[in-house]
N, C-alpha and C. Protein backbone atom coordinates (compact mmCIF):
# COMPACT_ATOMS: atom_id res chain seq x y z
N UNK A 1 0.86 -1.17 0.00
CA UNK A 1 0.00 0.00 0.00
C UNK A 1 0.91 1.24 0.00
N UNK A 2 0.54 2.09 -0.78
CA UNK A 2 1.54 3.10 -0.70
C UNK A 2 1.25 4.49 0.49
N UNK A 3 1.75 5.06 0.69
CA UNK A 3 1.98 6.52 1.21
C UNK A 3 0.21 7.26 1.04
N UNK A 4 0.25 7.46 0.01
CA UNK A 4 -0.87 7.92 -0.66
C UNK A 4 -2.36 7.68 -0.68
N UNK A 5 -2.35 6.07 -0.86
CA UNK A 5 -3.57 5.14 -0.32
C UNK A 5 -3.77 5.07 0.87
N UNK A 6 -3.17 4.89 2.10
CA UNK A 6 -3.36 4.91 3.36
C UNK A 6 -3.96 5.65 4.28
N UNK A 7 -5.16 4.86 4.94
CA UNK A 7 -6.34 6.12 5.64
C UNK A 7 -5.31 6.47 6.84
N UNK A 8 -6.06 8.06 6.83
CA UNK A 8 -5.45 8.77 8.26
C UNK A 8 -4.89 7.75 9.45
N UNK A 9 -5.40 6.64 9.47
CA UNK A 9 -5.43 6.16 11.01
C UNK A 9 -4.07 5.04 10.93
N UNK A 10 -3.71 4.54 9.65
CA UNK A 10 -2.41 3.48 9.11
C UNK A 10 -1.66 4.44 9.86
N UNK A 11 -0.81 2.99 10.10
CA UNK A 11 0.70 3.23 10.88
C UNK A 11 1.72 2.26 9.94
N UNK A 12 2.74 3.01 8.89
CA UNK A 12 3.48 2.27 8.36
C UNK A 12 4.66 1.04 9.19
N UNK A 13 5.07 0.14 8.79
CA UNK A 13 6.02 -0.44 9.95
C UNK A 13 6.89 0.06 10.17
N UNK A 14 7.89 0.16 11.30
CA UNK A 14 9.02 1.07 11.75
C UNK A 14 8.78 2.92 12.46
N UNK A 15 7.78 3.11 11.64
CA UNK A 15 6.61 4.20 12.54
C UNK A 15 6.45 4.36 13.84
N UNK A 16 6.37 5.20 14.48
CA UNK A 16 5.46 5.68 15.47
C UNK A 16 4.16 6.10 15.56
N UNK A 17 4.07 5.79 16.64
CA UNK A 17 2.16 6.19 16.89
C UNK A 17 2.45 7.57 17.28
N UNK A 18 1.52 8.49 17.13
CA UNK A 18 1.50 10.04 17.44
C UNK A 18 0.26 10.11 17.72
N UNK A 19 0.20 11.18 18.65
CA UNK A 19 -1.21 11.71 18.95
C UNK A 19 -2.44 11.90 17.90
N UNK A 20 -2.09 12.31 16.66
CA UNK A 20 -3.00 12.41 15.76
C UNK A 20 -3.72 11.05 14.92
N UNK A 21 -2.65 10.36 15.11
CA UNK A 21 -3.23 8.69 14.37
C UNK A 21 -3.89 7.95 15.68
N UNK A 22 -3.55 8.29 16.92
CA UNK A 22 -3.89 7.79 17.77
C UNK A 22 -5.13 8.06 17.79
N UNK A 23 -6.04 9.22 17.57
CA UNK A 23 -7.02 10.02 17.72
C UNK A 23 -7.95 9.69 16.54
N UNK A 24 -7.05 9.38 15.67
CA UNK A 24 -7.99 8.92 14.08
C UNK A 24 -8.24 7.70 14.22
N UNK A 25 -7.67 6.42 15.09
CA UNK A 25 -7.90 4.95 15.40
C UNK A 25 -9.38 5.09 16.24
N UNK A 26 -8.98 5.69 17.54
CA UNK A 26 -9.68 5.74 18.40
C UNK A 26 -11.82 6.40 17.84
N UNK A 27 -11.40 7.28 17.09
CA UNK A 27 -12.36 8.34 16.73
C UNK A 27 -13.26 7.32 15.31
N UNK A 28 -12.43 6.57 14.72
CA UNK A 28 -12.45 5.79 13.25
C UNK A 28 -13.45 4.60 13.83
N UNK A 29 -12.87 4.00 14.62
CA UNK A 29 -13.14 2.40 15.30
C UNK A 29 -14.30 2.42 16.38
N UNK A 30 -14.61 3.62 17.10
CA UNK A 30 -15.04 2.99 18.01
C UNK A 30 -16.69 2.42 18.19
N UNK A 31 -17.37 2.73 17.03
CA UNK A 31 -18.43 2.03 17.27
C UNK A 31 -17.93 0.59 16.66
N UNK A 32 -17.75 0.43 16.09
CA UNK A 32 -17.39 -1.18 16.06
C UNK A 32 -16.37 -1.93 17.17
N UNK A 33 -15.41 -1.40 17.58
CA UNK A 33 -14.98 -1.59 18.68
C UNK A 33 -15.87 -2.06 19.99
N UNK A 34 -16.68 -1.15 20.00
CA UNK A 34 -17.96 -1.58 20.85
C UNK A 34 -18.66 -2.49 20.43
N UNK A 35 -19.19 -2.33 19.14
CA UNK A 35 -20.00 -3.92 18.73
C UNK A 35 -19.32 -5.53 18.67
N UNK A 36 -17.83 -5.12 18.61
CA UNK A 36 -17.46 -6.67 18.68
C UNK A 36 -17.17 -6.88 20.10
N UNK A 37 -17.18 -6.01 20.88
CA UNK A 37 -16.43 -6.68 22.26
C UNK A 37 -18.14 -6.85 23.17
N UNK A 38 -19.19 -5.94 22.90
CA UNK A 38 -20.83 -6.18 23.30
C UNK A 38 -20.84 -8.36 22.42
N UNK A 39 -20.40 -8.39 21.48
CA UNK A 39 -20.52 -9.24 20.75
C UNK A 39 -19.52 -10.54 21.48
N UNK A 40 -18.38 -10.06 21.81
CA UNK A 40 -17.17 -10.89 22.49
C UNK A 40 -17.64 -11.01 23.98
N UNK A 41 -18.01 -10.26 24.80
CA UNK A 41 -19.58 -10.46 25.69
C UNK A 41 -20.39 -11.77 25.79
N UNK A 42 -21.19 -11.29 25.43
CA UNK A 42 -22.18 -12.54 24.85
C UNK A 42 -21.46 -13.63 24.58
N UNK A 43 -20.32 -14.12 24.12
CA UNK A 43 -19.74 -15.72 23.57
C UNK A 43 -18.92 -15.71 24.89
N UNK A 44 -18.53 -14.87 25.90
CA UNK A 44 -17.74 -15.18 26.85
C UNK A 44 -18.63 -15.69 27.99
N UNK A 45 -19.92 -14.84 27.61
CA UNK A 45 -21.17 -15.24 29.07
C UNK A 45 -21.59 -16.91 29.07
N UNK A 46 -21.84 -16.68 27.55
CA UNK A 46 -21.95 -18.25 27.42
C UNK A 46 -20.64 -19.38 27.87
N UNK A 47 -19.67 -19.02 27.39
CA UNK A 47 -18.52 -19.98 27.63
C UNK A 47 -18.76 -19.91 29.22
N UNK A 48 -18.47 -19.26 30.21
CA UNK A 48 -18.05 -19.07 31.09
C UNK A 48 -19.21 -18.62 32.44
N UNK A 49 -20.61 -19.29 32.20
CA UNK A 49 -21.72 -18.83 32.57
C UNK A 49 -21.09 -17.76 34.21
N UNK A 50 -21.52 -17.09 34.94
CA UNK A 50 -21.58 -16.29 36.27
C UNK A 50 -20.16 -15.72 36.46
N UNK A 51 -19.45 -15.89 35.19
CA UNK A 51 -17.76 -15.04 35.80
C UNK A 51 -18.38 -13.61 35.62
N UNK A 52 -17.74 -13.02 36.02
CA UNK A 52 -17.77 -11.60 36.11
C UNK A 52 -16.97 -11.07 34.86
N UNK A 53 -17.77 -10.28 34.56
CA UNK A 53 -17.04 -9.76 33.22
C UNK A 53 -16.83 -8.13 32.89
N UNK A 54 -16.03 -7.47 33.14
CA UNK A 54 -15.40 -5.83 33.02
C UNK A 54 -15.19 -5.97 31.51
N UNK A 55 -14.66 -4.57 30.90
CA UNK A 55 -14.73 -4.07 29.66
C UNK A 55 -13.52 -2.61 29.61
N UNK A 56 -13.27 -2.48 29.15
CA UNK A 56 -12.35 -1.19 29.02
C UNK A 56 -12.11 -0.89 27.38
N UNK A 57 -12.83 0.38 26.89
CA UNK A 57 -12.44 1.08 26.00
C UNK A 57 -11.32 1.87 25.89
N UNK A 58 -10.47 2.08 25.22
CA UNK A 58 -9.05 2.77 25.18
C UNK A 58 -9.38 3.64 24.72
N UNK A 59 -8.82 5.41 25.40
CA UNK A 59 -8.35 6.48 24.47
C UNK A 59 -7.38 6.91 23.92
N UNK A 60 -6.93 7.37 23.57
CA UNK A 60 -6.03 7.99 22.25
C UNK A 60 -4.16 8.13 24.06
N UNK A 61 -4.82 8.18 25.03
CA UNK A 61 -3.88 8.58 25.64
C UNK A 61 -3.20 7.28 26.27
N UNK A 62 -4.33 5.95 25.93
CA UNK A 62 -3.75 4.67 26.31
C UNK A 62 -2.74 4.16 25.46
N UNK A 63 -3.04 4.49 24.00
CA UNK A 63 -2.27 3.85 22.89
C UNK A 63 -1.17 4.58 23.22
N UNK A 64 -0.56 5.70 24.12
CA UNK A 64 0.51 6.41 23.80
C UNK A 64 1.41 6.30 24.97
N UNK A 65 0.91 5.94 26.00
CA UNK A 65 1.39 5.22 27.43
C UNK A 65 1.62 3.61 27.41
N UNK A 66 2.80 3.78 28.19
CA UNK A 66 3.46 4.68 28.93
C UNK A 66 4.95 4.70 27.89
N UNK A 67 5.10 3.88 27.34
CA UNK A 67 6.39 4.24 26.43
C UNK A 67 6.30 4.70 25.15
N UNK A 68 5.00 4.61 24.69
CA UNK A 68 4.47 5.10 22.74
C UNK A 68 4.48 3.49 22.38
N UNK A 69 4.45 3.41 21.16
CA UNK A 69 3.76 2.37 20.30
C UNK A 69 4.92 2.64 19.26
N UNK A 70 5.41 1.65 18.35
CA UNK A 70 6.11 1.54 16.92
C UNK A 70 5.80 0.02 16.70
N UNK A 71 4.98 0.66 15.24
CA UNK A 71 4.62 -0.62 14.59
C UNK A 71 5.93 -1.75 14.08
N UNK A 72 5.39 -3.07 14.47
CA UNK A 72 6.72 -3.93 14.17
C UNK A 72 5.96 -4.65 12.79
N UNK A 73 6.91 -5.27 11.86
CA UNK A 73 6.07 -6.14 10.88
C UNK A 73 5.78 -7.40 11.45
N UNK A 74 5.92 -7.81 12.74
CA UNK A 74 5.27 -9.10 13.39
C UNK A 74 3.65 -8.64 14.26
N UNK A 75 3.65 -7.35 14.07
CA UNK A 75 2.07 -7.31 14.76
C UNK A 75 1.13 -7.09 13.74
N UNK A 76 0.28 -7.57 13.81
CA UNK A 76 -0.46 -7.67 13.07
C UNK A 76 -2.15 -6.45 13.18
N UNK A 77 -2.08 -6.00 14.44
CA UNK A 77 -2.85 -5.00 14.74
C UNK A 77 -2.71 -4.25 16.09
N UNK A 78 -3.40 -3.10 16.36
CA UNK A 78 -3.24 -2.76 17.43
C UNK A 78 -4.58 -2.49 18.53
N UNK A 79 -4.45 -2.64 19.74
CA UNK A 79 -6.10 -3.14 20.49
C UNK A 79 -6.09 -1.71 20.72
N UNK A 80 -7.46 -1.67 21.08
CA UNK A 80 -8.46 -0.47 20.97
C UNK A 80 -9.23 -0.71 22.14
N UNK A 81 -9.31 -2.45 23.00
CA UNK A 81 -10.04 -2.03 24.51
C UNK A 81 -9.52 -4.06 24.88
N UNK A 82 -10.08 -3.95 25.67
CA UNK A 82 -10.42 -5.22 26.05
C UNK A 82 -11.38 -5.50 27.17
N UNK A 83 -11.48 -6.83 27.27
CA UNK A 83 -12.58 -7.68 28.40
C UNK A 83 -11.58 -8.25 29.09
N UNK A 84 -12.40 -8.47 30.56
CA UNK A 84 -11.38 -9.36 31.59
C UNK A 84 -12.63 -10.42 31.86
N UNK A 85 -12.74 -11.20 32.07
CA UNK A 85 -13.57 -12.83 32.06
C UNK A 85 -13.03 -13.31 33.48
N UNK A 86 -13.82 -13.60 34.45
CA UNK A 86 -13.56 -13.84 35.87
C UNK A 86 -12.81 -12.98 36.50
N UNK A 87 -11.97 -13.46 37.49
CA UNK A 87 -11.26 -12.62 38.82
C UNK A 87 -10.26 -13.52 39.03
N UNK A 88 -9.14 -12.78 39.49
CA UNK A 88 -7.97 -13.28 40.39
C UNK A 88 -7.25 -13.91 39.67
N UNK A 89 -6.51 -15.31 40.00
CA UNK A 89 -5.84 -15.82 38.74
C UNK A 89 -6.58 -16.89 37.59
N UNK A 90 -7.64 -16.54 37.66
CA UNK A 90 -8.46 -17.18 36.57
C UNK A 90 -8.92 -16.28 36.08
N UNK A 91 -8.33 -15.18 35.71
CA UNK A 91 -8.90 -13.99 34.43
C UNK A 91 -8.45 -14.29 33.83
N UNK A 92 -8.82 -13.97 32.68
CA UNK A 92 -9.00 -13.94 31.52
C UNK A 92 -8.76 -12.14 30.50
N UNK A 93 -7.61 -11.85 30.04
CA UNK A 93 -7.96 -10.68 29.27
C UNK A 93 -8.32 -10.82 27.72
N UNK A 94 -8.85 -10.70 26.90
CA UNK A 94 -9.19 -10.70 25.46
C UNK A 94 -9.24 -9.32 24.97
N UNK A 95 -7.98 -9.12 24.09
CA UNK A 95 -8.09 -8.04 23.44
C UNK A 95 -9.03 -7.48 22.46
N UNK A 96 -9.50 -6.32 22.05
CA UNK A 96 -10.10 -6.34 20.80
C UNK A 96 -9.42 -5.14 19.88
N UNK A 97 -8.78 -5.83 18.60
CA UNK A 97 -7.98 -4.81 17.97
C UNK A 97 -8.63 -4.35 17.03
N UNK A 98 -7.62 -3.53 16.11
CA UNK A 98 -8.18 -3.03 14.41
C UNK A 98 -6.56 -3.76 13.72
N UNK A 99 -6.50 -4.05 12.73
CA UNK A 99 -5.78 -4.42 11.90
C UNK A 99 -5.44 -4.07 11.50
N UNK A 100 -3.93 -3.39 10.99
CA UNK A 100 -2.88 -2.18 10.12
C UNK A 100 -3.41 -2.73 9.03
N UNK A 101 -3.49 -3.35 8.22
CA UNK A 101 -3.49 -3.63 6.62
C UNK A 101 -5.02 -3.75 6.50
N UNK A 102 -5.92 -4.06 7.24
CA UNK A 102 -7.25 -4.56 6.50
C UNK A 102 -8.06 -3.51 7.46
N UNK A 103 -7.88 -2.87 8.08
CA UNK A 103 -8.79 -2.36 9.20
C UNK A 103 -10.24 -2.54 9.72
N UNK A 104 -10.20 -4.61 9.56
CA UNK A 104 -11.10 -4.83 10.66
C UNK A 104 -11.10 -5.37 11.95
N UNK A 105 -11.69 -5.23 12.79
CA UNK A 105 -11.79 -4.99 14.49
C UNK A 105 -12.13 -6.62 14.73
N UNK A 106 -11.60 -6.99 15.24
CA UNK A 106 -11.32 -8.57 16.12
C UNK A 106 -11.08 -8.36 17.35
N UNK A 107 -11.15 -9.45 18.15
CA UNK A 107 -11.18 -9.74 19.38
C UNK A 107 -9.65 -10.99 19.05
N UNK A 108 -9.11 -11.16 20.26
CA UNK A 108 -7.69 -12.28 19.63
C UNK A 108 -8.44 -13.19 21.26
N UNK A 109 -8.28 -14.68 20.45
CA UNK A 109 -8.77 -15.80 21.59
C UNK A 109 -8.01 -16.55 21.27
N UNK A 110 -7.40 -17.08 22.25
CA UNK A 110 -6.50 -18.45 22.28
C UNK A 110 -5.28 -18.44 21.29
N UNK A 111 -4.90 -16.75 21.28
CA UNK A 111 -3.88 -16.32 20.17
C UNK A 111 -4.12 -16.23 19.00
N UNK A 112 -5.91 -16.57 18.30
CA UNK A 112 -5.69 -16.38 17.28
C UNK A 112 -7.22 -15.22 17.23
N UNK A 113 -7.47 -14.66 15.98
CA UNK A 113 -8.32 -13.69 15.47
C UNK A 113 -9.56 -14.01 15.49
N UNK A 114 -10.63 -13.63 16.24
CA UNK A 114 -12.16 -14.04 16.47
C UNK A 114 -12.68 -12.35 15.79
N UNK A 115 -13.63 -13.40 14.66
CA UNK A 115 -14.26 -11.54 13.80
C UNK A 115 -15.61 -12.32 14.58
N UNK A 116 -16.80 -11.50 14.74
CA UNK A 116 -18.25 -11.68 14.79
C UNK A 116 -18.84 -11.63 13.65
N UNK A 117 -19.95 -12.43 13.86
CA UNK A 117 -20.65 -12.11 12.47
C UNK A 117 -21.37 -10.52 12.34
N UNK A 118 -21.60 -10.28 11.04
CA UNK A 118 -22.12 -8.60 11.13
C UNK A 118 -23.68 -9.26 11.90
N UNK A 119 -23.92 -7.51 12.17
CA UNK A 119 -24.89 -7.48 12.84
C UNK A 119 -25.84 -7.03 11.73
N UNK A 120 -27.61 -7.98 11.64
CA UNK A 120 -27.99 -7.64 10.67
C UNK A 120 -29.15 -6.06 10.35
């Protein structure tokens, strides 16, 4: 993808994150951000019937704490919030990212990429 093609919110590899892409991720994503992790919800209630389940949306000031962000070519996206699934040492965190190259929003389970189905 070149220079040119790339929406406001791409982070080339070797890059830094800056306040302004940080702000275009955050501002870009977040209703879907919300619909997959409301969505990552629901498949965790089921898996895991009466755990307790928290949520955390990220702002533009999380992605930049506490050391900044530089995209590596081994990541494959960057999270935007996550869920915690029970308490103590049986939590559970599940990220939910956006994807540098394709920019869609997943949840990562068991290390690998969980999309939801659209909502109809």
């Amino acid at each position: 993808m070149s220079d040119q093609d790339r929406p406001p919110w791409s982070l080339p590899v070797g890059e830094r994150l800056d306040r302004e892409r940080a702000e275009q991720l955050v501002t870009t994503f977040r209703d879907e951000v919300i619909r997959v992790g409301r969505a990552l919800r629901r498949r965790m209630a089921a898996e895991r019937p009466g755990a307790p389940i928290t949520s955390r949306l990220y702002e533009p000031r999380h992605l930049l704490e506490p050391h900044g962000y530089t995209r590596s070519d081994r990541i494959h996206g960057i999270g935007l919030g996550h869920l915690v699934v029970g308490g103590g040492f049986d939590a559970d965190v599940v990220p939910v990212c956006v994807g540098w190259e394709d920019g869609r929003v997943y949840a990562v389970i068991d290390l690998k990429p969980w999309y939801p189905e659209p909502e109809a």
